[in-house]
N, C-alpha and C. Protein backbone atom coordinates (compact mmCIF):
# COMPACT_ATOMS: atom_id res chain seq x y z
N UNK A 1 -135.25 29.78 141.75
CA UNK A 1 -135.54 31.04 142.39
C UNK A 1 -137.02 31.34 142.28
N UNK A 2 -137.94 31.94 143.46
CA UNK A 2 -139.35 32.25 143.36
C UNK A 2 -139.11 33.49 142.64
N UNK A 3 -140.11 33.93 141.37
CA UNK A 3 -140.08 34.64 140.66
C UNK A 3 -140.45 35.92 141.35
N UNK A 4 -140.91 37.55 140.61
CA UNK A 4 -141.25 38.10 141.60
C UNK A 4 -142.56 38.59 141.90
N UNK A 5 -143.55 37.76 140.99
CA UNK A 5 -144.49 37.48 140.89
C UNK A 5 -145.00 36.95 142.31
N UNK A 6 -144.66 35.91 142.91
CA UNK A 6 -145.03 35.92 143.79
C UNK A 6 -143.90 35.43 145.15
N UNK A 7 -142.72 36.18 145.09
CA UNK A 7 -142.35 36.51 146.06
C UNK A 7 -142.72 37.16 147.42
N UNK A 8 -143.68 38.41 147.08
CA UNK A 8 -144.24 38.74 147.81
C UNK A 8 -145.19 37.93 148.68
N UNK A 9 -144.98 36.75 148.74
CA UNK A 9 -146.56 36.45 149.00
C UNK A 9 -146.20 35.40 150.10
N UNK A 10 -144.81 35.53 150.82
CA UNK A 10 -144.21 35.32 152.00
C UNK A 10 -143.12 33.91 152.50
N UNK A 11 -142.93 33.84 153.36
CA UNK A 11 -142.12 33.03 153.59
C UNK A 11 -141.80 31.55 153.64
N UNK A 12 -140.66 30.88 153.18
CA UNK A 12 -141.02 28.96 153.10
C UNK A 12 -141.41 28.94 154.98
N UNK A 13 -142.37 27.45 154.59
CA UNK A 13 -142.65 26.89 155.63
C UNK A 13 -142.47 25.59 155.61
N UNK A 14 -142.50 24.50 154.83
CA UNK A 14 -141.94 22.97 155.20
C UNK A 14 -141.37 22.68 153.30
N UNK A 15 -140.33 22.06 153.72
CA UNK A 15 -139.93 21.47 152.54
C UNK A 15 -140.02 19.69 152.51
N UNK A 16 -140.53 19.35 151.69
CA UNK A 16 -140.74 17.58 151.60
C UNK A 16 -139.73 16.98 151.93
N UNK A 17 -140.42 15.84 152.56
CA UNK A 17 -139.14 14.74 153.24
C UNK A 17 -138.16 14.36 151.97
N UNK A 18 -138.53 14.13 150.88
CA UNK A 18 -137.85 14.04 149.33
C UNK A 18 -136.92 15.30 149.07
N UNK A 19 -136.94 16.51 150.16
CA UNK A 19 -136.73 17.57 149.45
C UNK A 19 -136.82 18.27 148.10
N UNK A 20 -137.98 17.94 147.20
CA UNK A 20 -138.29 18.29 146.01
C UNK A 20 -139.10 19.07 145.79
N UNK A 21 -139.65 19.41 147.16
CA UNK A 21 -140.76 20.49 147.33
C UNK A 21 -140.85 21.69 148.59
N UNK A 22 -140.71 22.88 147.88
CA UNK A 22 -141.04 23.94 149.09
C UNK A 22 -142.37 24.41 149.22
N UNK A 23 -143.32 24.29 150.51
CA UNK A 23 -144.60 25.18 150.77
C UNK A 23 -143.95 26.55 151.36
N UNK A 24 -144.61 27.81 151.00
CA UNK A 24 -144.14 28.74 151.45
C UNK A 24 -145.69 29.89 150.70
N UNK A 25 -146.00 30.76 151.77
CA UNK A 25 -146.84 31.69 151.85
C UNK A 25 -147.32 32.91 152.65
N UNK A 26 -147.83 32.94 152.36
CA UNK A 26 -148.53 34.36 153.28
C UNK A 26 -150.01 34.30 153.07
N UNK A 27 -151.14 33.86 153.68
CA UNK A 27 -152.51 34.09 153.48
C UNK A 27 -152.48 33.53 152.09
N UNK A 28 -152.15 32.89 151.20
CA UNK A 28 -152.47 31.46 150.19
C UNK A 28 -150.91 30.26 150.31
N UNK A 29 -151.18 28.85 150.16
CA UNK A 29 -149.77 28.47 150.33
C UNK A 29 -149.80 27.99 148.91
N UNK A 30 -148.70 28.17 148.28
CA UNK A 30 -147.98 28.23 147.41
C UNK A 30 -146.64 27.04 147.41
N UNK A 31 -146.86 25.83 145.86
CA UNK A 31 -145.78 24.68 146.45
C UNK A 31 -144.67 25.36 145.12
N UNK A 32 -143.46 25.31 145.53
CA UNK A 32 -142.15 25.61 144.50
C UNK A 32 -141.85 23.89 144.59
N UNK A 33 -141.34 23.50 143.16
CA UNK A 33 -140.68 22.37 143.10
C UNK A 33 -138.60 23.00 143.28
N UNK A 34 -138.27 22.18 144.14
CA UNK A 34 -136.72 22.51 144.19
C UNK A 34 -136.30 21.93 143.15
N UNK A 35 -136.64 21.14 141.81
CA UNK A 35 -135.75 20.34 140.78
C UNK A 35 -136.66 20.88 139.45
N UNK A 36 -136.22 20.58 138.74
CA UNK A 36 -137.20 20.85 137.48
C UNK A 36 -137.12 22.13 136.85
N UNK A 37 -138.29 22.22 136.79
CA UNK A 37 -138.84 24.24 136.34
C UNK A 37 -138.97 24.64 137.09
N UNK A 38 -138.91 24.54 138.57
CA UNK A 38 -138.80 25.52 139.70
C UNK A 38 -139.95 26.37 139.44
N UNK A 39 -140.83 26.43 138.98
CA UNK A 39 -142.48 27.44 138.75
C UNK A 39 -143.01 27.14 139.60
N UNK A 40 -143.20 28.18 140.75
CA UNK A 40 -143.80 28.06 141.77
C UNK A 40 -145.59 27.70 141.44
N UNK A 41 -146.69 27.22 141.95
CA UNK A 41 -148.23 26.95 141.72
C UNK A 41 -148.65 27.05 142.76
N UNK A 42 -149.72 27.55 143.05
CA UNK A 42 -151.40 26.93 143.88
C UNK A 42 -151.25 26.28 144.79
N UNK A 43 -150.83 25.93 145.95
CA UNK A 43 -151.67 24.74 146.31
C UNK A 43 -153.02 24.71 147.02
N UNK A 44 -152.82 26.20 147.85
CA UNK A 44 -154.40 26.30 148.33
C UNK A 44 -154.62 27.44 148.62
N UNK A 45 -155.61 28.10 148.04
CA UNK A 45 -156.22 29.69 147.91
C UNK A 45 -157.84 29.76 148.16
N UNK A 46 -158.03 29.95 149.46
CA UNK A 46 -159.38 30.27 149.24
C UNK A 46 -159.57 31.99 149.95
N UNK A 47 -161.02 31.76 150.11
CA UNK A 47 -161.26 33.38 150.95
C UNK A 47 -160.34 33.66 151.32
N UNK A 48 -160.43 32.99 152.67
CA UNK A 48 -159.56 32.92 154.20
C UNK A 48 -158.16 33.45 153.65
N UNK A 49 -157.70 32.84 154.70
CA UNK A 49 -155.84 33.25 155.10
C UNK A 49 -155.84 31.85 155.42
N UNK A 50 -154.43 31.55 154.47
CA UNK A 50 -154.10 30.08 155.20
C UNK A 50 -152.63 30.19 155.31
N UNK A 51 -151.53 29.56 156.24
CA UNK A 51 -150.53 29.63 156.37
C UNK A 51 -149.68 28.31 157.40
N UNK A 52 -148.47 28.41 157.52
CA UNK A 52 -148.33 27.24 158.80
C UNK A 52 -148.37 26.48 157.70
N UNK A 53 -147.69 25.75 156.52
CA UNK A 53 -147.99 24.85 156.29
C UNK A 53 -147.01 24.08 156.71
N UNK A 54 -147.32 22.37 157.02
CA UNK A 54 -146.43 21.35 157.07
C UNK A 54 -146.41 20.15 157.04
N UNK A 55 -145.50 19.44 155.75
CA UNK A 55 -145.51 18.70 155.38
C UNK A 55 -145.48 17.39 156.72
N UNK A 56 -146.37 16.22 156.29
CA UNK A 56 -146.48 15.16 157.19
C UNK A 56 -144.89 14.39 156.84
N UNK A 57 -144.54 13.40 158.06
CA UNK A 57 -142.97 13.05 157.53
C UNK A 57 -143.32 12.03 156.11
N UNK A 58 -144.23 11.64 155.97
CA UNK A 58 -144.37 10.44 154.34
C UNK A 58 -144.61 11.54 153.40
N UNK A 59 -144.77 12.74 153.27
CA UNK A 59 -145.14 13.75 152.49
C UNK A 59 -146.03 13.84 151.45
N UNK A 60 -147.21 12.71 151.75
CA UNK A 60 -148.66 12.61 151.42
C UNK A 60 -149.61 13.38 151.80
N UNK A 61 -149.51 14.23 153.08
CA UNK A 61 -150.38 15.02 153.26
C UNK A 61 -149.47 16.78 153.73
N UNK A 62 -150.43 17.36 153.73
CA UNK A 62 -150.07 18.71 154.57
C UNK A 62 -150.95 19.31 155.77
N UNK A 63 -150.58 19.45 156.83
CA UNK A 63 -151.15 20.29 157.88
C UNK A 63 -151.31 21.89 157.70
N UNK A 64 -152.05 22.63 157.87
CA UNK A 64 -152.07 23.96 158.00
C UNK A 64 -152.97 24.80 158.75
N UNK A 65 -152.65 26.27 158.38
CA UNK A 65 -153.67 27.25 159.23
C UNK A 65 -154.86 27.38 158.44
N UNK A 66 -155.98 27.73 158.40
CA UNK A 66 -157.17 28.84 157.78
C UNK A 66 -157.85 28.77 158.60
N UNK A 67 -157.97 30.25 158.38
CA UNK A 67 -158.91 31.25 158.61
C UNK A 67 -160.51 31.50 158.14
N UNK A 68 -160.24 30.33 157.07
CA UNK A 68 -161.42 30.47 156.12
C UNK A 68 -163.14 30.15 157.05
N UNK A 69 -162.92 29.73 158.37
CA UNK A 69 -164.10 29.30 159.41
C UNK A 69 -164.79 30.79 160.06
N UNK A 70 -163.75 31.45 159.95
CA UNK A 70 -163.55 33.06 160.81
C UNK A 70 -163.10 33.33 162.05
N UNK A 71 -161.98 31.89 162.35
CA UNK A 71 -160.64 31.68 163.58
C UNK A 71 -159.83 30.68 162.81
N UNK A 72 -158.76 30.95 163.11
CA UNK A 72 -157.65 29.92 162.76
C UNK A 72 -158.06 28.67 163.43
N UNK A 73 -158.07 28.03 162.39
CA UNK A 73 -158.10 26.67 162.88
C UNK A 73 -156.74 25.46 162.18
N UNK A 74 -156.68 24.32 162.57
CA UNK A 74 -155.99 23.30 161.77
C UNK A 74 -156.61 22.70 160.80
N UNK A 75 -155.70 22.10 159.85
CA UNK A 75 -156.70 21.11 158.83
C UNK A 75 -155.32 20.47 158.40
N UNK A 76 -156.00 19.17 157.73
CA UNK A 76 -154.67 18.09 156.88
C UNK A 76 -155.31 18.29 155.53
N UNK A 77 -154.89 18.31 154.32
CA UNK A 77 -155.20 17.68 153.34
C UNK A 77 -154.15 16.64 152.54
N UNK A 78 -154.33 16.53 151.34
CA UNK A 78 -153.85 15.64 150.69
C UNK A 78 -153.03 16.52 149.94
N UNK A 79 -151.45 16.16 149.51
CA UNK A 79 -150.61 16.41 148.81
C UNK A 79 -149.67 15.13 148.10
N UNK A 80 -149.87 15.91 146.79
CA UNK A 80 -149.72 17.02 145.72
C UNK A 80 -150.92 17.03 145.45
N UNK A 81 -152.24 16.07 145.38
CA UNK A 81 -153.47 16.30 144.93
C UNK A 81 -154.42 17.03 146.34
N UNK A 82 -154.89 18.22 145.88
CA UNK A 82 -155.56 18.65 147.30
C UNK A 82 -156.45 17.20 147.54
N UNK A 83 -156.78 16.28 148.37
CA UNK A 83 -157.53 15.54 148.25
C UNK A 83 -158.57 15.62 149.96
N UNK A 84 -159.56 16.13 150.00
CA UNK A 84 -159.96 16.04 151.33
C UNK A 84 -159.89 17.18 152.37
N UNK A 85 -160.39 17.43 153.05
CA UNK A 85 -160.25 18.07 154.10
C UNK A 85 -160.02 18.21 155.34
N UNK A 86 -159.75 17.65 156.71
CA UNK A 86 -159.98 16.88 157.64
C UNK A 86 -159.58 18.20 158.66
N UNK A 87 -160.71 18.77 159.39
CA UNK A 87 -160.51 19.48 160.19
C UNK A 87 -159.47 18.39 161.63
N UNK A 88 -158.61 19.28 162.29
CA UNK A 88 -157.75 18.49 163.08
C UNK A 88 -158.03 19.03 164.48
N UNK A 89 -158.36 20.94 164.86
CA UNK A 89 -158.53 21.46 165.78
C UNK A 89 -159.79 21.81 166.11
N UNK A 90 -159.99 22.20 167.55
CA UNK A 90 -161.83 22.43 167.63
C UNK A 90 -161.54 23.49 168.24
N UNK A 91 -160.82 24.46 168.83
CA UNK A 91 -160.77 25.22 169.32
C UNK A 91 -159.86 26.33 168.94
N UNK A 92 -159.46 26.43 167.78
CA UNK A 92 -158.29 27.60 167.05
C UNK A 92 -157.08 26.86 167.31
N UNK A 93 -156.52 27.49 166.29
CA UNK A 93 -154.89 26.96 166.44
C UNK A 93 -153.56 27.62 165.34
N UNK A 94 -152.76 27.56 165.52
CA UNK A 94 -151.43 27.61 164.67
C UNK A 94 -150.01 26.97 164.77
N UNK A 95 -149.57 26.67 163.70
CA UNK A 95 -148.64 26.40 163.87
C UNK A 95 -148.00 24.88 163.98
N UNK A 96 -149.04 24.42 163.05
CA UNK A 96 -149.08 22.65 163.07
C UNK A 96 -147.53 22.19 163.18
N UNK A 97 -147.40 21.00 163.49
CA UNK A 97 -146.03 20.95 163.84
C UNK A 97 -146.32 18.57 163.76
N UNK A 98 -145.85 18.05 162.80
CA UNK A 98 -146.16 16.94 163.00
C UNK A 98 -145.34 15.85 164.12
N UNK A 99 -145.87 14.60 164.80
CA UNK A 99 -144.45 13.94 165.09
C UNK A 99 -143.55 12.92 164.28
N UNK A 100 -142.65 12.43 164.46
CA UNK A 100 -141.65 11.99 163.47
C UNK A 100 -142.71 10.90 162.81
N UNK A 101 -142.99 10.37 163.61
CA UNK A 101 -143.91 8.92 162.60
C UNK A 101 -145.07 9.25 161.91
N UNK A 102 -145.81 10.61 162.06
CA UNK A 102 -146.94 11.06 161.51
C UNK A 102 -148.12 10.61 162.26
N UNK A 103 -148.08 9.68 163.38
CA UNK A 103 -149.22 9.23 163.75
C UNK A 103 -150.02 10.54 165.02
N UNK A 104 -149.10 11.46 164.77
CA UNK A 104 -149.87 12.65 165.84
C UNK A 104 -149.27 14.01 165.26
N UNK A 105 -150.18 14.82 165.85
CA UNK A 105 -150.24 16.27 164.90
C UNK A 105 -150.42 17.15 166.07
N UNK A 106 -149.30 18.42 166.81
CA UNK A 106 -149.39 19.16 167.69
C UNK A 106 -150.04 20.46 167.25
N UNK A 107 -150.01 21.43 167.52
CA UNK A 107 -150.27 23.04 167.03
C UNK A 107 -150.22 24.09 168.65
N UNK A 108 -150.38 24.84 168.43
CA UNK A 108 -150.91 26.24 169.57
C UNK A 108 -152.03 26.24 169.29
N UNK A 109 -152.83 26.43 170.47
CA UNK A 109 -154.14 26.26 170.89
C UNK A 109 -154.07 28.24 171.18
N UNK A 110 -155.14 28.69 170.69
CA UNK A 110 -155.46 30.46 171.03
C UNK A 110 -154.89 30.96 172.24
N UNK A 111 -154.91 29.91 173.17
CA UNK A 111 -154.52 30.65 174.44
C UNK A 111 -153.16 29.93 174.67
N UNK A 112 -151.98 29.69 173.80
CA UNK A 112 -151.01 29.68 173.93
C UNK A 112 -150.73 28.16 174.53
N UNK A 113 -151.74 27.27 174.46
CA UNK A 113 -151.14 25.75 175.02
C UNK A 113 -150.99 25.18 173.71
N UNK A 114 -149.91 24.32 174.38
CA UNK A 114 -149.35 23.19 173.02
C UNK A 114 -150.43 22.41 172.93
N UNK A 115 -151.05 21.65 172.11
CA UNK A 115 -152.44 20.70 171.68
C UNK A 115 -151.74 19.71 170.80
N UNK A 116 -152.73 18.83 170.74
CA UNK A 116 -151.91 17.02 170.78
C UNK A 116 -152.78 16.40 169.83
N UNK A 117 -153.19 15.97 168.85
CA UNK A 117 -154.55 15.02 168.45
C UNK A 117 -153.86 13.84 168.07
N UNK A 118 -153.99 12.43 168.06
CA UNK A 118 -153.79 11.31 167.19
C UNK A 118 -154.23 11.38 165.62
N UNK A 119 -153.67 10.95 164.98
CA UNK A 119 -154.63 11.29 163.23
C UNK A 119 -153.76 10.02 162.68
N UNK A 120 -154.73 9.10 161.96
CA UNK A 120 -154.03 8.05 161.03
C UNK A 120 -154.66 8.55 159.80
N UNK A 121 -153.33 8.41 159.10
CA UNK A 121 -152.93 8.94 157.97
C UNK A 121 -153.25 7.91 156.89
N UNK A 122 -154.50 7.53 156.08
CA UNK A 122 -154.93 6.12 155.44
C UNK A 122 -155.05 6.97 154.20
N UNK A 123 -154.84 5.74 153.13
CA UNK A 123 -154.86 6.00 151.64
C UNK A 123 -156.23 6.90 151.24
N UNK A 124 -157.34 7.11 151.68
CA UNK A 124 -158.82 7.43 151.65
C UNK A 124 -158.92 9.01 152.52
N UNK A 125 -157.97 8.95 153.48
CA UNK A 125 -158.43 9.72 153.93
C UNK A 125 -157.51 10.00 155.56
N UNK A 126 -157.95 10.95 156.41
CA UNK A 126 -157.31 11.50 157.87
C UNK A 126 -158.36 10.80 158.49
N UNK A 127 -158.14 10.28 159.68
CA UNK A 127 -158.95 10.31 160.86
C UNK A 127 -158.06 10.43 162.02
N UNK A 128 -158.76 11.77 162.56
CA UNK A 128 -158.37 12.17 163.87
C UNK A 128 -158.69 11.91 164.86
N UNK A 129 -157.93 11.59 165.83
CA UNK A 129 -158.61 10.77 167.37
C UNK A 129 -158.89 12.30 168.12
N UNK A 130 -158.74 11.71 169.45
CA UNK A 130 -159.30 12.90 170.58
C UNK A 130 -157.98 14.02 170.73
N UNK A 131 -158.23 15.45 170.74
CA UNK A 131 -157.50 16.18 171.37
C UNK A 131 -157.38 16.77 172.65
N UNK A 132 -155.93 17.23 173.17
CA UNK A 132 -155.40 17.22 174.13
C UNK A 132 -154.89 18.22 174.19
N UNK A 133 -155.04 18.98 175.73
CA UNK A 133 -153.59 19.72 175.65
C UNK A 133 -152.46 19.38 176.32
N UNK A 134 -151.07 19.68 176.36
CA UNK A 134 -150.10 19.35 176.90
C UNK A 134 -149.35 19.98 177.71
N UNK A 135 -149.04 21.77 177.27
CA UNK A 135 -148.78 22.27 178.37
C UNK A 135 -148.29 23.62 177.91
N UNK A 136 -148.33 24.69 178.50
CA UNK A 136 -148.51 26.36 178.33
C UNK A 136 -147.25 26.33 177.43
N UNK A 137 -146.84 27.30 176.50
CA UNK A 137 -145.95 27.61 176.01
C UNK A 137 -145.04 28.66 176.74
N UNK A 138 -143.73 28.49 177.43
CA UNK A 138 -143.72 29.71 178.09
C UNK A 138 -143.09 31.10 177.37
N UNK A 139 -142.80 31.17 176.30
CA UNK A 139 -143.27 32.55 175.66
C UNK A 139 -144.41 32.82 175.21
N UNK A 140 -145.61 33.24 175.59
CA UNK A 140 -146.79 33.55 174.82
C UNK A 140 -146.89 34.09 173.58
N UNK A 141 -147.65 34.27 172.49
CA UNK A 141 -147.92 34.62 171.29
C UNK A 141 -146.55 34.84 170.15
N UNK A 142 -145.70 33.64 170.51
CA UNK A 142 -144.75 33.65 170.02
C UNK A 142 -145.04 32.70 168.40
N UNK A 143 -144.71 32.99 167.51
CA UNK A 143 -145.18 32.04 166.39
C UNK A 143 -144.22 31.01 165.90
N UNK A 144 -144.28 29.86 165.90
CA UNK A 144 -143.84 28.93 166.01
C UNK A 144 -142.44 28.62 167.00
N UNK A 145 -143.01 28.74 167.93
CA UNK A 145 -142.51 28.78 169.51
C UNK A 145 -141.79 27.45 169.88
N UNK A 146 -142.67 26.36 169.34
CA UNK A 146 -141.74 24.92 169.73
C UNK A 146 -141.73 24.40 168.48
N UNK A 147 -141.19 23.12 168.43
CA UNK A 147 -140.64 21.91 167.85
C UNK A 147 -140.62 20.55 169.01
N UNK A 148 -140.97 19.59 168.42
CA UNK A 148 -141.64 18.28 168.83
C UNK A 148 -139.95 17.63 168.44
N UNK A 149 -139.10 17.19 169.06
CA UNK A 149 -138.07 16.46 169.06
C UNK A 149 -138.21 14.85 168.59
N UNK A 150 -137.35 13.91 168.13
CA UNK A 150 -137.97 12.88 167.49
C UNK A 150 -137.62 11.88 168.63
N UNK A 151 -136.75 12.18 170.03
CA UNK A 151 -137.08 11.30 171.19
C UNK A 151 -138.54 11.17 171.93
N UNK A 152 -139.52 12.75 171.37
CA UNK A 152 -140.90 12.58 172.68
C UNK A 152 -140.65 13.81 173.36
N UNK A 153 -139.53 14.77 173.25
CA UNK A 153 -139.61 15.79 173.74
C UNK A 153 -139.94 16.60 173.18
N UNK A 154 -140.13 18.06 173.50
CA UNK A 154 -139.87 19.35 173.07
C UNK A 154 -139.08 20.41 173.01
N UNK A 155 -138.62 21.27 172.21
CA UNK A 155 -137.73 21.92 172.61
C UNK A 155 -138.94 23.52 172.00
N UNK A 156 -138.74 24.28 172.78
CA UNK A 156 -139.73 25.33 173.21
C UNK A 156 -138.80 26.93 173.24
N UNK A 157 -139.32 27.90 173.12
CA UNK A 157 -138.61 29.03 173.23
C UNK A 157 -138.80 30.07 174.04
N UNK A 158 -137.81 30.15 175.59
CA UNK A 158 -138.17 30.70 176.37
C UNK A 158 -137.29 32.20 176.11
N UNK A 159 -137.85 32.92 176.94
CA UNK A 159 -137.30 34.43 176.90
C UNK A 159 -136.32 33.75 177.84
N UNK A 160 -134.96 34.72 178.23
CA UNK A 160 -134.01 34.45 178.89
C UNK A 160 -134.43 35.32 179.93
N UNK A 161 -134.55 35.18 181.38
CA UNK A 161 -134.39 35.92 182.36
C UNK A 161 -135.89 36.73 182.24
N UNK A 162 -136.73 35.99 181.66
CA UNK A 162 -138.18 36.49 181.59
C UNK A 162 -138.33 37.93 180.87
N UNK A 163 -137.27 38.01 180.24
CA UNK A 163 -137.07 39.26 179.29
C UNK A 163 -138.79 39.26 178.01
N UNK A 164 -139.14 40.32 177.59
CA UNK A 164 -140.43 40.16 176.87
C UNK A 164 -139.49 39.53 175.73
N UNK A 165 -140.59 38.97 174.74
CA UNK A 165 -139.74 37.68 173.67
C UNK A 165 -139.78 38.70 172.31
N UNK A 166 -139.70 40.21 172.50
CA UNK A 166 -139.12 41.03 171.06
C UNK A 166 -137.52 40.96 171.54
N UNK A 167 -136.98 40.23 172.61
CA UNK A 167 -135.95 39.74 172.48
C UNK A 167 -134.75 39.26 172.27
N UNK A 168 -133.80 39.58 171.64
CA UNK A 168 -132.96 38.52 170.47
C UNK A 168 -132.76 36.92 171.51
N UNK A 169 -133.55 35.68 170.13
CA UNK A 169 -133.49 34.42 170.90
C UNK A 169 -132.03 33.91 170.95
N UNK A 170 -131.71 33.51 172.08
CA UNK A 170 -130.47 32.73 172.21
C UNK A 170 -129.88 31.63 171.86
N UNK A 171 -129.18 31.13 171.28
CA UNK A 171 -129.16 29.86 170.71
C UNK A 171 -128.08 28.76 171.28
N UNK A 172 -128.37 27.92 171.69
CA UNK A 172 -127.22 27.15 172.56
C UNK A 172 -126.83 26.34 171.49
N UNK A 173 -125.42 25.94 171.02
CA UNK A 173 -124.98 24.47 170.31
C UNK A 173 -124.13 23.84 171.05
N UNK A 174 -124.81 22.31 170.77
CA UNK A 174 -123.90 21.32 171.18
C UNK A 174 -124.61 21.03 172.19
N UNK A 175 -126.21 21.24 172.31
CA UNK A 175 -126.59 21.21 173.87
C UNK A 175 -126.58 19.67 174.24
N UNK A 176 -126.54 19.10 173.60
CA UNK A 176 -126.90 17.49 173.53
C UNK A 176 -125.56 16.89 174.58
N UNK A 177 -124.23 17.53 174.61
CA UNK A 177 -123.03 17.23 174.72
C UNK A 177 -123.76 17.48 176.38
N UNK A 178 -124.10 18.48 176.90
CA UNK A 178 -124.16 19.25 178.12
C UNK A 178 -124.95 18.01 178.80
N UNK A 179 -125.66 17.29 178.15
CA UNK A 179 -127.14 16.31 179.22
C UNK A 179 -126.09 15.04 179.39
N UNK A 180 -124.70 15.05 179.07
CA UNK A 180 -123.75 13.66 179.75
C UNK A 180 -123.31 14.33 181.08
N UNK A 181 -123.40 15.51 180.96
CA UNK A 181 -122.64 15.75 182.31
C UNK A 181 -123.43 15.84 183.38
């Protein structure tokens, strides 16, 4: 259980492919171990506001938000050891979102487009290739609006009937069954 020390200090955001670890925050991210002593720690506090965190699928690194530039931007570092820094976005962003193999890293771009970069993930360090965008989100300023599917798709969150997205979202199951017919 997060103590209540720092409960306040906001909501999980990726748990490790090992499941042994929760990131979860509000403007600092904060790692809980799920086994052990469960004592939540640190993982990254600076000025800024940082948030969005998410674990890469090998769970060597983490993607996230800060603010610490004076716009949201992306960054990877190294986990469990902060190791590095590797800015990922050039133009603001939230909401990092990795793909299944780790070899690419999406987010929201300020003006609501999905954004794309390549990044190899090496023992030393991130290197990020060129970024891209891919294509409008069609709910605007929605926070964490899509998910990157592990076929190459997306699955995205539209208002129903162009309704504004304070909303209640709809949830289809079984949609997978519906694409045989």
């Amino acid at each position: 259980m997060i103590d209540a020390k720092t409960s306040d200090r906001g909501a999980p955001q990726s748990v490790s492919p090992d499941g042994k670890v929760l990131l979860f925050g509000l403007g600092d991210i904060f790692a809980f171990p799920l086994t052990g002593e469960r004592e939540p720690t640190p993982y990254l506090q600076t000025p800024g506001a940082e948030d969005d965190a998410a674990f890469s699928p090998d769970g060597r690194w983490v993607a996230y938000r800060s603010e610490e530039s004076g716009r949201p931007e992306i960054y990877v570092q190294g986990f469990p050891e902060r190791r590095g820094e590797w800015l990922v976005s050039s133009a603001g962003g939230r909401s990092p979102r990795w793909r299944s193999d780790g070899q690419e890293l999406y987010w929201v771009g300020l003006d609501d487009t999905s954004m794309a970069a390549s990044v190899q993930l090496q023992t030393d360090g991130v290197r990020v290739g060129r970024t891209e965008p891919l294509f409008r989100l069609p709910a605007p300023g929605l926070v964490a609006a899509f998910q990157p599917s592990c076929d190459g798709r997306f699955l995205a969150r539209e208002p129903e009937g162009g309704q504004p997205p304070d909303r209640p979202m709809v949830v289809i199951q079984n949609w997978a069954a519906g694409l045989a017919k």
